[in-house]
C-alpha atoms as a PDB file:
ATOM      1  CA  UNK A   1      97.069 106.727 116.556  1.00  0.00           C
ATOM      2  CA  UNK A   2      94.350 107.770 114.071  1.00  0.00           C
ATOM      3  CA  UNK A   3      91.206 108.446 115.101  1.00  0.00           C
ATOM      4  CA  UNK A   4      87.813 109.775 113.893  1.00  0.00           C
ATOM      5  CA  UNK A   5      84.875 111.329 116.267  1.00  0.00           C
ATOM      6  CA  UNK A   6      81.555 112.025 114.678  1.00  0.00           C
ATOM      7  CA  UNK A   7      78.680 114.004 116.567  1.00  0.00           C
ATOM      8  CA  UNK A   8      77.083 117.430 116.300  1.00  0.00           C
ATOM      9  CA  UNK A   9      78.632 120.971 117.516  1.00  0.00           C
ATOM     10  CA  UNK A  10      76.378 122.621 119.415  1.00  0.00           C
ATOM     11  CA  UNK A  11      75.557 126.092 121.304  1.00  0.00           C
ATOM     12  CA  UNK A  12      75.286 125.793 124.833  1.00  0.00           C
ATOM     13  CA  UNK A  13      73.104 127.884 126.379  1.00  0.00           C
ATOM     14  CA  UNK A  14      73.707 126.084 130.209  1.00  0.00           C
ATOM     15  CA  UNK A  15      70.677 127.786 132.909  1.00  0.00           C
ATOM     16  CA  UNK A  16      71.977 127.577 136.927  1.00  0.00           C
ATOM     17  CA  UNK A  17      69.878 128.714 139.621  1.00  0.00           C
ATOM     18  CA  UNK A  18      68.287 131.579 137.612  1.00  0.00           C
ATOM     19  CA  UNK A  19      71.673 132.842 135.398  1.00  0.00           C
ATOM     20  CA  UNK A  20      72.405 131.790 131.744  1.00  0.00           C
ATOM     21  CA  UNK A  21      75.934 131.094 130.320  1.00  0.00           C
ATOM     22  CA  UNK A  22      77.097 130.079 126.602  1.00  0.00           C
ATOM     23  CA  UNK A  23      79.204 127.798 126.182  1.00  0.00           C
ATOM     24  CA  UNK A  24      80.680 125.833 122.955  1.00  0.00           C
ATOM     25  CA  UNK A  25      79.085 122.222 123.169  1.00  0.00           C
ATOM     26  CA  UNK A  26      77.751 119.064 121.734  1.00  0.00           C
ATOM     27  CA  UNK A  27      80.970 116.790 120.673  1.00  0.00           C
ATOM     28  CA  UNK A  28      83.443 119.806 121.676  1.00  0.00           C
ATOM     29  CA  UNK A  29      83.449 118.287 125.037  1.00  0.00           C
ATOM     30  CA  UNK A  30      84.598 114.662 123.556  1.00  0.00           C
ATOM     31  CA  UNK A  31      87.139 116.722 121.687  1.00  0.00           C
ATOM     32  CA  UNK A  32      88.634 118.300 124.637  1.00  0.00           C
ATOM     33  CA  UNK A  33      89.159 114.564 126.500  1.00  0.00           C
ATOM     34  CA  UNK A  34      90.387 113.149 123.251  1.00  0.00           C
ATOM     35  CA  UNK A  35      92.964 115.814 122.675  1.00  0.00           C
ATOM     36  CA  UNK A  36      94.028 115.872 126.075  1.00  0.00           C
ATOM     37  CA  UNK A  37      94.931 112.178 126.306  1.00  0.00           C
ATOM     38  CA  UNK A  38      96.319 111.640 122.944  1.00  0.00           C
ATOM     39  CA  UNK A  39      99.775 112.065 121.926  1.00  0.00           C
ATOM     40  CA  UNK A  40     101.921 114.953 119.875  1.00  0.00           C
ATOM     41  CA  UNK A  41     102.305 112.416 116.842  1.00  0.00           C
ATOM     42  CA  UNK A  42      98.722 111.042 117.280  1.00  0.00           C
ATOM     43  CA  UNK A  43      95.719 112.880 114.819  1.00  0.00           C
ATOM     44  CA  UNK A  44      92.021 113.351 115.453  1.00  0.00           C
ATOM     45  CA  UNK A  45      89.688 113.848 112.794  1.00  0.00           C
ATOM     46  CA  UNK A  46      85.748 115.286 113.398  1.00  0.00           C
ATOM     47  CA  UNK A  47      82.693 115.005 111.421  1.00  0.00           C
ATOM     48  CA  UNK A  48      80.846 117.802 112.489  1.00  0.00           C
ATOM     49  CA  UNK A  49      78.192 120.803 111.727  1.00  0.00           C
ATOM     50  CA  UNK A  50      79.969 124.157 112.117  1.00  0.00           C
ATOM     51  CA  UNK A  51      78.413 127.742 111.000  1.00  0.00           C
ATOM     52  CA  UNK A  52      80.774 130.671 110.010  1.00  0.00           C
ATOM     53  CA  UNK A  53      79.054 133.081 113.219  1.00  0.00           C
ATOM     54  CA  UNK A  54      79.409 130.456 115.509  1.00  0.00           C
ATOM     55  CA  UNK A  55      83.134 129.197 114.651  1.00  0.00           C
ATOM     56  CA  UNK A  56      84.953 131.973 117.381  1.00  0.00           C
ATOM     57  CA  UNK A  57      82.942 129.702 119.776  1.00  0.00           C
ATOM     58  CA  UNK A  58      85.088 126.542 119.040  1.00  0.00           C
ATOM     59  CA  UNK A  59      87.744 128.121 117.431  1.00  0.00           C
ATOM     60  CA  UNK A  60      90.958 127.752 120.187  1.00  0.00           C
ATOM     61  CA  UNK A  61      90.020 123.616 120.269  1.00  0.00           C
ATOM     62  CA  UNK A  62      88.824 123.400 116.746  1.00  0.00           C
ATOM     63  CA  UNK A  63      91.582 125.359 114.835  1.00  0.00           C
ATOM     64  CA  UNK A  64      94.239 122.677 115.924  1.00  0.00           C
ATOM     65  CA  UNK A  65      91.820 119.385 114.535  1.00  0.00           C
ATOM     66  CA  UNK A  66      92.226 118.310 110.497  1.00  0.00           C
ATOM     67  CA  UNK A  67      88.578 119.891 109.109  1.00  0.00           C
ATOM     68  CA  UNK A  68      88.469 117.402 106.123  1.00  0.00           C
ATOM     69  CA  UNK A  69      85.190 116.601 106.940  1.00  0.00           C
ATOM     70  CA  UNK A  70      83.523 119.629 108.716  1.00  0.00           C
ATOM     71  CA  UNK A  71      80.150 120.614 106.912  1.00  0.00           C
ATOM     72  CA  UNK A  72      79.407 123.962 107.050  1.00  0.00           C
ATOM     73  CA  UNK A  73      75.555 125.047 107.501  1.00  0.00           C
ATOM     74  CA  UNK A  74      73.466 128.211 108.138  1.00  0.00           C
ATOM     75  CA  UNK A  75      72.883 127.694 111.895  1.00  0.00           C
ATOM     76  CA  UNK A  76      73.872 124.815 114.760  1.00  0.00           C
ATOM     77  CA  UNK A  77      71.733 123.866 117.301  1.00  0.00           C
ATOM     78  CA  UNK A  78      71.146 125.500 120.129  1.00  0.00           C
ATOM     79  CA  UNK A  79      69.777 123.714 123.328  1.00  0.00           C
ATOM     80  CA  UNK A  80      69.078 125.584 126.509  1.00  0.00           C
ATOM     81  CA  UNK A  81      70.193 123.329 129.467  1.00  0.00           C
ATOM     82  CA  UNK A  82      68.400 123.757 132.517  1.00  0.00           C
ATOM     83  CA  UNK A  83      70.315 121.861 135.257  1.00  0.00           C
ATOM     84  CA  UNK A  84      68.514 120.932 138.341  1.00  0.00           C
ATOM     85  CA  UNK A  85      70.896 119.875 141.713  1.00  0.00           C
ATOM     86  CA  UNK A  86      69.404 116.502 141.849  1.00  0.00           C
ATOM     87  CA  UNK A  87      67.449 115.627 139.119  1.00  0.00           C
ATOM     88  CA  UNK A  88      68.199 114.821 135.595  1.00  0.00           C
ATOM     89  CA  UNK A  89      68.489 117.991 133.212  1.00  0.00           C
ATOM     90  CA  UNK A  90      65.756 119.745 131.245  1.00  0.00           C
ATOM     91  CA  UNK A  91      66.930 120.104 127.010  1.00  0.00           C
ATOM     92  CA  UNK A  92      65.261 122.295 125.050  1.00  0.00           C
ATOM     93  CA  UNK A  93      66.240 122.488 121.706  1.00  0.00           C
ATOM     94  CA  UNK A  94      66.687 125.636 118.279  1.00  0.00           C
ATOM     95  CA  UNK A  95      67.867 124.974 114.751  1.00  0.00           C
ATOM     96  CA  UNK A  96      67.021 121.362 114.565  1.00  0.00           C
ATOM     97  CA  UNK A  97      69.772 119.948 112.653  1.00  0.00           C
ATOM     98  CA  UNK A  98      70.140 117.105 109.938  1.00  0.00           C
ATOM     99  CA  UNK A  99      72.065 114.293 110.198  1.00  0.00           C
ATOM    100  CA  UNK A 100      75.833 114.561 109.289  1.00  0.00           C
ATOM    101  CA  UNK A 101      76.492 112.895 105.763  1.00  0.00           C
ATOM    102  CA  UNK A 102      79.056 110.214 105.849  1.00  0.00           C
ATOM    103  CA  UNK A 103      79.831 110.681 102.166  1.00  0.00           C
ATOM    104  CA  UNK A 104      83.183 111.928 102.737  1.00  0.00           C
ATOM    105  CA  UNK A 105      84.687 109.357 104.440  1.00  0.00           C
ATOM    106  CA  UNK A 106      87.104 107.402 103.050  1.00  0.00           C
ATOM    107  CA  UNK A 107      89.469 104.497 104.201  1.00  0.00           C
ATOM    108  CA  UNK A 108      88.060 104.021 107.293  1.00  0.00           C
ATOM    109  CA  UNK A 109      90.321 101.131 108.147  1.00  0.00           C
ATOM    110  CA  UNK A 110      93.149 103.655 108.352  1.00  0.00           C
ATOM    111  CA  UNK A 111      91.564 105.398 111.944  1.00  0.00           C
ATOM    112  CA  UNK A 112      92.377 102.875 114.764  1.00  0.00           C
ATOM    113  CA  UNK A 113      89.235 103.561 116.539  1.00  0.00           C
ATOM    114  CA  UNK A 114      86.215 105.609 115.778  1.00  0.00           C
ATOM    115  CA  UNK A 115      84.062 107.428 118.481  1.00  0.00           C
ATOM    116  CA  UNK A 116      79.867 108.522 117.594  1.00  0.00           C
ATOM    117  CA  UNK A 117      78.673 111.061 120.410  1.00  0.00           C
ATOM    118  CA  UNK A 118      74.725 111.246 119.665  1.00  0.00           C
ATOM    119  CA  UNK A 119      75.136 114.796 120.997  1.00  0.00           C
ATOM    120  CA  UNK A 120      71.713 115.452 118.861  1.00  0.00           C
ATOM    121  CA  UNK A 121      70.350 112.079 118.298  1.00  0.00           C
ATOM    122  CA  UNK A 122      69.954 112.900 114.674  1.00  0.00           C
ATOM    123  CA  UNK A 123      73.658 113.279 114.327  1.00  0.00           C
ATOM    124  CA  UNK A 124      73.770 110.183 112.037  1.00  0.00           C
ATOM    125  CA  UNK A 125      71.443 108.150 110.471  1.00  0.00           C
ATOM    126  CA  UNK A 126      70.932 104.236 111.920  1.00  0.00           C
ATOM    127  CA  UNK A 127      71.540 103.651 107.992  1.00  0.00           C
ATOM    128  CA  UNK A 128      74.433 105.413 108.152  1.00  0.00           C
ATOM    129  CA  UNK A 129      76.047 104.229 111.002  1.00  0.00           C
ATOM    130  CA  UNK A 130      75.279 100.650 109.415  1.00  0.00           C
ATOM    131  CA  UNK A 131      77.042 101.532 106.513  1.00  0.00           C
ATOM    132  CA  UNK A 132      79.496 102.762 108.557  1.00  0.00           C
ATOM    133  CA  UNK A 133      79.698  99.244 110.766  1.00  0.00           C
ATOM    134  CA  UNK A 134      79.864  97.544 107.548  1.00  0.00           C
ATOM    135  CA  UNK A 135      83.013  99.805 106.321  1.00  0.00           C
ATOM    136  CA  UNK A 136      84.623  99.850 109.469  1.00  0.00           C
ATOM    137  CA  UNK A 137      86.424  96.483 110.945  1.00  0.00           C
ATOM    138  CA  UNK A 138      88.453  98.393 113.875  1.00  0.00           C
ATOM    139  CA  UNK A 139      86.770  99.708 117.344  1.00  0.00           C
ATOM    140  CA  UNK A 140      83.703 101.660 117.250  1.00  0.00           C
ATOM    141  CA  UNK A 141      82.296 103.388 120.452  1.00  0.00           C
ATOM    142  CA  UNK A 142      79.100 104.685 120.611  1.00  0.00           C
ATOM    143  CA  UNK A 143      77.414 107.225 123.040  1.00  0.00           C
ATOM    144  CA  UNK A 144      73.555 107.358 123.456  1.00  0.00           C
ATOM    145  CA  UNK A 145      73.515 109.991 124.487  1.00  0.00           C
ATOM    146  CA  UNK A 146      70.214 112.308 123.003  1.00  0.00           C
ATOM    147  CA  UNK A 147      69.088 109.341 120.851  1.00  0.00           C
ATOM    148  CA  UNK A 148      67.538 107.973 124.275  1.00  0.00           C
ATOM    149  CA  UNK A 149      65.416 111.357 123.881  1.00  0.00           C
ATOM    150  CA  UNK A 150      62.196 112.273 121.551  1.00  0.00           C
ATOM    151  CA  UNK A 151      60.936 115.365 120.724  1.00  0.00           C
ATOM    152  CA  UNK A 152      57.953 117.272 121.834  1.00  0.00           C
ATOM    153  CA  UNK A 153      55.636 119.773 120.041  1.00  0.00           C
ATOM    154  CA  UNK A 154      58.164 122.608 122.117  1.00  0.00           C
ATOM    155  CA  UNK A 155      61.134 120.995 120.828  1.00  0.00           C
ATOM    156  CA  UNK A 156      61.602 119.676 124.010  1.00  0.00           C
ATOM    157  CA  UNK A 157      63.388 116.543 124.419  1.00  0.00           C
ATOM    158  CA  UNK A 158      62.063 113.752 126.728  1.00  0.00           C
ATOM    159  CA  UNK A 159      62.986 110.117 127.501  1.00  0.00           C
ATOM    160  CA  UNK A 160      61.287 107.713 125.370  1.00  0.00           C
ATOM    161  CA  UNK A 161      62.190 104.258 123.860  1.00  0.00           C
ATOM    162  CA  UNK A 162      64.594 104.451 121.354  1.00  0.00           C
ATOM    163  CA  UNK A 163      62.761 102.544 117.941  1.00  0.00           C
ATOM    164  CA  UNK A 164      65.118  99.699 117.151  1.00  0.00           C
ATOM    165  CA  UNK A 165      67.626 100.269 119.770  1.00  0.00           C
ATOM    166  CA  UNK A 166      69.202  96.770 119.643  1.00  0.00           C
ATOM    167  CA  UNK A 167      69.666  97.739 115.430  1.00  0.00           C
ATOM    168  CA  UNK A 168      71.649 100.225 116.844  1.00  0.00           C
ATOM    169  CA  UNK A 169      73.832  99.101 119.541  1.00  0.00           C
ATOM    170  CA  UNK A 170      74.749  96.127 117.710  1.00  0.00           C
ATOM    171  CA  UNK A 171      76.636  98.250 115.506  1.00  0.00           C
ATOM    172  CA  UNK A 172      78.884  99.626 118.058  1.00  0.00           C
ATOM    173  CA  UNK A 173      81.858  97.342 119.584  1.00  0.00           C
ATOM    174  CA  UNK A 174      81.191  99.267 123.125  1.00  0.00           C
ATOM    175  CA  UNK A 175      78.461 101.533 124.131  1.00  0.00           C
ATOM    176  CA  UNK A 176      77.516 104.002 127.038  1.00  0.00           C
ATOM    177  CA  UNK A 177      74.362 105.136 128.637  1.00  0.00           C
ATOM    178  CA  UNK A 178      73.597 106.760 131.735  1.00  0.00           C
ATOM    179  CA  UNK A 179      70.929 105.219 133.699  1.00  0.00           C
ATOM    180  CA  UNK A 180      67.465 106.856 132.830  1.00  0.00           C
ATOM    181  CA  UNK A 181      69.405 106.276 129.140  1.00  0.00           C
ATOM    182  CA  UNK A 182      70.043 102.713 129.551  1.00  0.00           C
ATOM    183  CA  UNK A 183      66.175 102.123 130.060  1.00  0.00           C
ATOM    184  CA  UNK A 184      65.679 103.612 126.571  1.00  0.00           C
ATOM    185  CA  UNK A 185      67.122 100.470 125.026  1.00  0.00           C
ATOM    186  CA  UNK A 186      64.773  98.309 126.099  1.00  0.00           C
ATOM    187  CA  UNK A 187      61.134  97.103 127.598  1.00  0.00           C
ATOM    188  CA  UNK A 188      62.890  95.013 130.676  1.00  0.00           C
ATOM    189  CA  UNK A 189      63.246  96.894 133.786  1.00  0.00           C
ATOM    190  CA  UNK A 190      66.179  95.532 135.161  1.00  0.00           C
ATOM    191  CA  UNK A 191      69.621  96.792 134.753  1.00  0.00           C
ATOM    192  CA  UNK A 192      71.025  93.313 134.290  1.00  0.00           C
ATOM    193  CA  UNK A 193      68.381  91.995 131.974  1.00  0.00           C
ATOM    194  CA  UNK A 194      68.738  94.860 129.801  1.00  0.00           C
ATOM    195  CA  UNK A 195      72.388  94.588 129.484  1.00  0.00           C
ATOM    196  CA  UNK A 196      72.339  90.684 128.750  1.00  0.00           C
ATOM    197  CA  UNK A 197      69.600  91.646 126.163  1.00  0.00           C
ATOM    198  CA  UNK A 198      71.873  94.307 124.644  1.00  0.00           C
ATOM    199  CA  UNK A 199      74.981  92.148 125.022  1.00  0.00           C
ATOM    200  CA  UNK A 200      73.386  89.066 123.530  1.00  0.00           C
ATOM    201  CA  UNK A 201      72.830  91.671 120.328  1.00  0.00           C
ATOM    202  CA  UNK A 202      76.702  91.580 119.322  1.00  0.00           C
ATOM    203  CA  UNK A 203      77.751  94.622 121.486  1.00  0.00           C
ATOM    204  CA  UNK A 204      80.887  93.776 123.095  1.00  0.00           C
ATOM    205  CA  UNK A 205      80.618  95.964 126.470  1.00  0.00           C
ATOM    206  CA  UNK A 206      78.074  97.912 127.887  1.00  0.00           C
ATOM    207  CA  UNK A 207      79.067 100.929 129.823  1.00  0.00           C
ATOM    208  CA  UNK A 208      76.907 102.407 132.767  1.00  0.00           C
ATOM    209  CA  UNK A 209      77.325 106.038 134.108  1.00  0.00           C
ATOM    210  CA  UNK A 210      76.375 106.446 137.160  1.00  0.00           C
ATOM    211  CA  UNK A 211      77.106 110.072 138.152  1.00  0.00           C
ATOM    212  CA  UNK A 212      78.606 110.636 141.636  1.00  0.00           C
ATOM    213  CA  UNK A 213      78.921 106.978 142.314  1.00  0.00           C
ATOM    214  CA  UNK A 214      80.949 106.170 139.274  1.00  0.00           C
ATOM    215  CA  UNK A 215      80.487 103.280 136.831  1.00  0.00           C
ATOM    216  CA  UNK A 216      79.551  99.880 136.064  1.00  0.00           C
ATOM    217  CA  UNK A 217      80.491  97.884 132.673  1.00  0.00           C
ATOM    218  CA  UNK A 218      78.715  94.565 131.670  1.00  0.00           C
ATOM    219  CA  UNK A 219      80.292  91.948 129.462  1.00  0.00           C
ATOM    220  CA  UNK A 220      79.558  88.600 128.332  1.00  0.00           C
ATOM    221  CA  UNK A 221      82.238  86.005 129.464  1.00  0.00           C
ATOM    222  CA  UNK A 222      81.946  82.225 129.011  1.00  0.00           C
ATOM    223  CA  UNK A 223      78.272  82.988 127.783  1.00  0.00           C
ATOM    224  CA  UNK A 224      77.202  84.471 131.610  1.00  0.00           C
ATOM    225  CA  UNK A 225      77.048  87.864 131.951  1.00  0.00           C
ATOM    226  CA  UNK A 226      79.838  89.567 134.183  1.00  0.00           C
ATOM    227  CA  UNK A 227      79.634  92.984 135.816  1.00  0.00           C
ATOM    228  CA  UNK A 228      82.353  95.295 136.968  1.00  0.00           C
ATOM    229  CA  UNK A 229      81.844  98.194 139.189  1.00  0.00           C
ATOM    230  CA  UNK A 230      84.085 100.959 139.604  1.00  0.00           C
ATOM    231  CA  UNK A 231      83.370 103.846 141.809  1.00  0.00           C
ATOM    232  CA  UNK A 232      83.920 107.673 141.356  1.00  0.00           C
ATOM    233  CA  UNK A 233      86.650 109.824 142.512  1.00  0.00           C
ATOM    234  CA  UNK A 234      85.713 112.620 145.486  1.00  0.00           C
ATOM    235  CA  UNK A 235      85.366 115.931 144.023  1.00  0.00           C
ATOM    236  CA  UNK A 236      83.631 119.084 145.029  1.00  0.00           C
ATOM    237  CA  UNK A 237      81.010 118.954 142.498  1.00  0.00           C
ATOM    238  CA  UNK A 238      80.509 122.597 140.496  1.00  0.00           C
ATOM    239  CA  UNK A 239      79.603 121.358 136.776  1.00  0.00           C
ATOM    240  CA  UNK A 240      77.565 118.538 135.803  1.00  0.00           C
ATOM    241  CA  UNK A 241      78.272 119.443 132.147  1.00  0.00           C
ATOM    242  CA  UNK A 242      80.366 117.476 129.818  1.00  0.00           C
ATOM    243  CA  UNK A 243      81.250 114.981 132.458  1.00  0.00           C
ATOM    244  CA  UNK A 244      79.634 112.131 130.686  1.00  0.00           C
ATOM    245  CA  UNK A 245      81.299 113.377 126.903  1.00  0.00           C
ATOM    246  CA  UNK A 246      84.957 113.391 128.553  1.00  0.00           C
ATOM    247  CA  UNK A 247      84.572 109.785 130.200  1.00  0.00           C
ATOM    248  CA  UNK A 248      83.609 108.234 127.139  1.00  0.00           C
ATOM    249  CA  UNK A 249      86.449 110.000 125.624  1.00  0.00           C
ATOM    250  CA  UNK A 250      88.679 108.740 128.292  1.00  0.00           C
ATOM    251  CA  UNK A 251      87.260 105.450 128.344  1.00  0.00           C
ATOM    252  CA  UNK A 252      87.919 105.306 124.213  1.00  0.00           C
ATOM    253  CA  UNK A 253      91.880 106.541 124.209  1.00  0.00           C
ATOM    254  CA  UNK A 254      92.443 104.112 127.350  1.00  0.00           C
ATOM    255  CA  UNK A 255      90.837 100.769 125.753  1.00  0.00           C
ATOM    256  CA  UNK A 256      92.581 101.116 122.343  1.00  0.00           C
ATOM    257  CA  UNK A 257      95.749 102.102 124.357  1.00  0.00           C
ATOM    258  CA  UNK A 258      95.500  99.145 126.781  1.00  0.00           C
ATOM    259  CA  UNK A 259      92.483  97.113 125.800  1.00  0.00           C
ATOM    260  CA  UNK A 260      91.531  96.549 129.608  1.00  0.00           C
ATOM    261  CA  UNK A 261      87.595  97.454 130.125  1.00  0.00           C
ATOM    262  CA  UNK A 262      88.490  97.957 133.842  1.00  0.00           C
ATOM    263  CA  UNK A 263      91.003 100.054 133.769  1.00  0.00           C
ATOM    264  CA  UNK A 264      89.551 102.247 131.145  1.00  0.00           C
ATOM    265  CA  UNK A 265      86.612 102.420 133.514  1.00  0.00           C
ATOM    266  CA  UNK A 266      88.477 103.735 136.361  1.00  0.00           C
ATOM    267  CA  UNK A 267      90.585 106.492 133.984  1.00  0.00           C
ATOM    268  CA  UNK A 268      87.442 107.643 133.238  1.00  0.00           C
ATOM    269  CA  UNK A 269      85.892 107.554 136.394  1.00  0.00           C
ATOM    270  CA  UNK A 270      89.015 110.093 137.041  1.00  0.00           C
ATOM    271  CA  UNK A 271      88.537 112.225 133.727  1.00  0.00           C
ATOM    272  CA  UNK A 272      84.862 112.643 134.569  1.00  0.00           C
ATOM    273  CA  UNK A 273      85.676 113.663 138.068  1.00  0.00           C
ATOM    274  CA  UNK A 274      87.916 116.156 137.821  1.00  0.00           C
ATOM    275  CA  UNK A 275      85.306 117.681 135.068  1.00  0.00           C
ATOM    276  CA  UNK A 276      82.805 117.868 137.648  1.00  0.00           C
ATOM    277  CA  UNK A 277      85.142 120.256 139.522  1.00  0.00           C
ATOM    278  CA  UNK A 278      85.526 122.665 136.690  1.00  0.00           C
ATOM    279  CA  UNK A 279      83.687 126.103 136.689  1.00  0.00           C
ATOM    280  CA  UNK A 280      85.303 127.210 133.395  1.00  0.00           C
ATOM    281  CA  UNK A 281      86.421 125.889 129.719  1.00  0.00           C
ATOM    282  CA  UNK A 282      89.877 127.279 130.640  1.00  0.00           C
ATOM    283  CA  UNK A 283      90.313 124.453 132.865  1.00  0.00           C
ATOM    284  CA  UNK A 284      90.143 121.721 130.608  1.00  0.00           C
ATOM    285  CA  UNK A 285      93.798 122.307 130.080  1.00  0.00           C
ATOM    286  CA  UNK A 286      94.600 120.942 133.324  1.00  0.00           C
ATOM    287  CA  UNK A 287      92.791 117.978 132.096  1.00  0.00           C
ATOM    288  CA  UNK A 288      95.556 115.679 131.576  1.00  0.00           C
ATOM    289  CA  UNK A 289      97.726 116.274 134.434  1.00  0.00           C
ATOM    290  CA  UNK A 290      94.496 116.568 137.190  1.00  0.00           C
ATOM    291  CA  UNK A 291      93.219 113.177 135.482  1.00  0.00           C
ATOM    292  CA  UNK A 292      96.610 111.202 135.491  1.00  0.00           C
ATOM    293  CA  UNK A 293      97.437 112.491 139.209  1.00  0.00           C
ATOM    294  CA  UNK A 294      93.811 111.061 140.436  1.00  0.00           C
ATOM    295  CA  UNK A 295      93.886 107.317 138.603  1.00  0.00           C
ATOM    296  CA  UNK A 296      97.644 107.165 139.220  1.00  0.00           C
END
């Protein structure tokens, strides 16, 4: 396989119970789980912001992608994380950054599936990624992700409703949102009636994280809406970082392998979950083999 993910690198600077740790972050998390799941012969190209100082950072995962299309810049983002044990997370955010040009893309029909991670929410334009839709005839998944967030005078970022949200789910094939995320797309309050509005837009699948419980994906079949629920794996929860950016990776490599919704849902369930129990980057590269022996 061929495939292309697009979304911001970013500097991690993750705050736990009064200590501070940096970490490479942004789509370097979506990186790892595609890498890990994809084959020797396979190749994974990124669209992504990258500055020279910040490159050791990324370096051991990015020195092994193809960097056709990495734009270099004078600084990334940073975003100090401040993660609460049962809340959702504080993001504050430094070195605003642009969106990522899609200039230098060329036959896009040659990647067999194409993953956006809205690590920034300005990580591409909804013009671009219409332009990009309109290119594009194979799989595209998209990932909310910080477009479900404004920004404050403090450059913090804080829920809000996401200005033509259906424009932009409509150009993905299948997209994922947490839930405070999911009720960024829309007015309607329930779960259900949001996902038939967002389904009845052209998106093929709607994806639901739910954290510790696991996940629930919403299609249209026959013209009713269906629902699918599939629940987490039990882990001893030490990291609440990343988890959502390696299921959707996950989720991605298992649909275009196998092109079952369910199943993808409950190999990412497993990716996600053995995330959780990770204290350190060196253990992504047990990634593959703790993910495989949970789903199998």
């Amino acid at each position: 396989m061929k495939l292309l993910a697009i979304g911001h690198s970013v500097e991690d600077h993750i705050h736990i119970k009064g200590m501070e740790e940096v970490k490479p972050g942004g789509i370097f998390y979506s990186v790892i789980g595609l890498k890990s799941f994809l084959e020797e012969k396979d190749e994974l190209f990124l669209l992504t912001s990258m500055e020279h100082e910040a490159e050791g950072l990324f370096s051991f995962l990015y020195d092994g992608l193809r960097k056709d299309f990495f734009q270099y810049r004078g600084r990334i983002p940073r975003v100090n994380l401040y993660i609460p044990d049962n809340a959702e997370r504080c993001e504050n955010y430094e070195n605003l950054a642009e969106n990522l040009g899609i200039g230098a893309l060329k036959e896009l029909n040659s990647f067999d599936g194409i993953l956006v991670n809205m690590i920034t929410g300005f990580d591409l334009s909804l013009e671009d990624l219409k332009t990009l839709r309109k290119s594009y005839s194979g799989i595209i998944y998209l990932d909310v992700h910080t477009l479900s967030r404004g920004l404050d005078e403090n450059n913090q970022r804080l829920f809000r409703l996401i200005p033509d949200a259906m424009e932009w789910i409509s150009q993905a094939d299948i997209v994922q949102v947490n839930e405070s995320e999911l009720h960024t797309l829309s007015v309607k309050e329930g779960e259900a009636e949001i996902a038939r509005e967002a389904l009845k837009n052209g998106l093929k699948c709607l994806v639901v994280t739910k954290g510790e419980l696991g996940s629930k994906i919403y299609t249209i079949e026959n013209g009713e809406l269906k629902s699918y629920f599939q629940s987490a794996i039990k882990i001893d929860c030490v990291n609440k970082v990343g988890c959502g950016d390696i299921f959707g990776a996950a989720f991605f490599i298992s649909y275009l392998k196998k092109r079952s919704l369910s199943e993808s849902a409950r190999f990412a369930n497993a990716a996600a979950g053995v995330t959780a129990g990770y204290r350190e980057i060196k253990d992504f590269i047990k990634l593959k083999n703790d993910t495989f022996a949970r789903f199998n």
